[in-house]
Protein backbone atom coordinates (compact mmCIF):
# COMPACT_ATOMS: atom_id res chain seq x y z
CA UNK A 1 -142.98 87.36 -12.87
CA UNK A 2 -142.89 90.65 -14.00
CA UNK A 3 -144.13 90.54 -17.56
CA UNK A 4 -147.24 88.36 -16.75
CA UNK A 5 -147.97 91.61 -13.92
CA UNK A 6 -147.47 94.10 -17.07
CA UNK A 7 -149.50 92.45 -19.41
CA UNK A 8 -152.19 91.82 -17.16
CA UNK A 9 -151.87 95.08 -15.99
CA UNK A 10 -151.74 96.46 -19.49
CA UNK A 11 -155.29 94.39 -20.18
CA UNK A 12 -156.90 95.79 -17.06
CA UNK A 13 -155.98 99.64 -18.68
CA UNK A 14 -157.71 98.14 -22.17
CA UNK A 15 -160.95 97.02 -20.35
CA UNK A 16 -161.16 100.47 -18.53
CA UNK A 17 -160.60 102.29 -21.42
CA UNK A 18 -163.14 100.30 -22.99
CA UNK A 19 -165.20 101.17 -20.32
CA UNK A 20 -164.82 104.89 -20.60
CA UNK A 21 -165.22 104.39 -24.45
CA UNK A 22 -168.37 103.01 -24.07
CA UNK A 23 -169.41 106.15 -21.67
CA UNK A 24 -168.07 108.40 -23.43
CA UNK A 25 -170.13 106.98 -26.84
CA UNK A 26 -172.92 106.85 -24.81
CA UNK A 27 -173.41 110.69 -23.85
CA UNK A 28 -172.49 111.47 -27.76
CA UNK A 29 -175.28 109.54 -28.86
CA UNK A 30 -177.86 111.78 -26.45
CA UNK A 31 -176.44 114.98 -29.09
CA UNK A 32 -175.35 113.07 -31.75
CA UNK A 33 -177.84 110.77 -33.40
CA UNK A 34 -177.53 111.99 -37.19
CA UNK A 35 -176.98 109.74 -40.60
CA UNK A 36 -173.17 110.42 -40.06
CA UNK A 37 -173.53 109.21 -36.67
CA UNK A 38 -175.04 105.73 -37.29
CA UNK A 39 -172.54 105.58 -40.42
CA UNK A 40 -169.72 106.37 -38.10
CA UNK A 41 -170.68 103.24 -35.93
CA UNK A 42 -171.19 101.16 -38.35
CA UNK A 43 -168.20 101.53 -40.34
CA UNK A 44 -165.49 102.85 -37.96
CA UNK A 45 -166.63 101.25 -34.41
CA UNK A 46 -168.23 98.10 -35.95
CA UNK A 47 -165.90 95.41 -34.88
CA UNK A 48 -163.94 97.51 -32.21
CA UNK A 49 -165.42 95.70 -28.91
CA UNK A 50 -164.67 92.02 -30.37
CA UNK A 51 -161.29 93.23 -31.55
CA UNK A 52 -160.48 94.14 -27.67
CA UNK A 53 -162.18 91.56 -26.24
CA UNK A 54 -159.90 89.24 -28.01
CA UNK A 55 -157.08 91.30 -27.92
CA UNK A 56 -157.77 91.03 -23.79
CA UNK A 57 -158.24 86.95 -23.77
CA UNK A 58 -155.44 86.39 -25.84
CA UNK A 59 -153.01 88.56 -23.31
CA UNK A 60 -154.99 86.58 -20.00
CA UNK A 61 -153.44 83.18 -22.64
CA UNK A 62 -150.27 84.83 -22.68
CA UNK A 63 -149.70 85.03 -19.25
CA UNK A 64 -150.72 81.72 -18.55
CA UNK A 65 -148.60 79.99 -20.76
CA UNK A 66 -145.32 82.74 -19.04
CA UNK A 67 -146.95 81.35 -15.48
CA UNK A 68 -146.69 78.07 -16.69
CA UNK A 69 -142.96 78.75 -18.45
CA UNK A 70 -142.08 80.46 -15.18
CA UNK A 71 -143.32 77.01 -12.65
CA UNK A 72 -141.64 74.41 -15.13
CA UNK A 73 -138.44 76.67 -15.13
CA UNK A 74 -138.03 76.81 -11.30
CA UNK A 75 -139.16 72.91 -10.63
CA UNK A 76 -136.48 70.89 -12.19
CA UNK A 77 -138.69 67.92 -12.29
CA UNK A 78 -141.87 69.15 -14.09
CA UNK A 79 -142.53 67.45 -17.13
């Protein structure tokens, strides 16, 4: 089924840009370790992991319930 392959796909590109996120956030922290800094994560990146890590569950739910859609449409005699 090809939206269940896009939207995994799409939540495999979300948890590497996560990843790359987190690397890049990582070396600015080495340079950038200032009152701004710790404001800026606090306030601007505070709930940004939990917000994709739900974001990336609820598209896995998604394309399990399409998966399921998809079986009961092509087996006449699923309930």
């Amino acid at each position: 089924m090809r939206i269940r392959h896009d939207l995994l796909g799409c939540a495999n590109r979300l948890r590497q840009t996560v990843t790359d996120y987190r690397e890049m956030l990582a070396e600015v922290n080495d340079h950038w370790n200032d009152v701004r800094a710790q404001q800026f994560q606090r306030e601007d990146l505070h709930d940004v992991d939990a917000t994709i890590e739900l974001l990336i569950s609820q598209l896995h739910q998604v394309c399990e319930t399409l998966n399921d859609f998809n079986k009961q449409l092509q087996d006449p005699d699923a309930s």
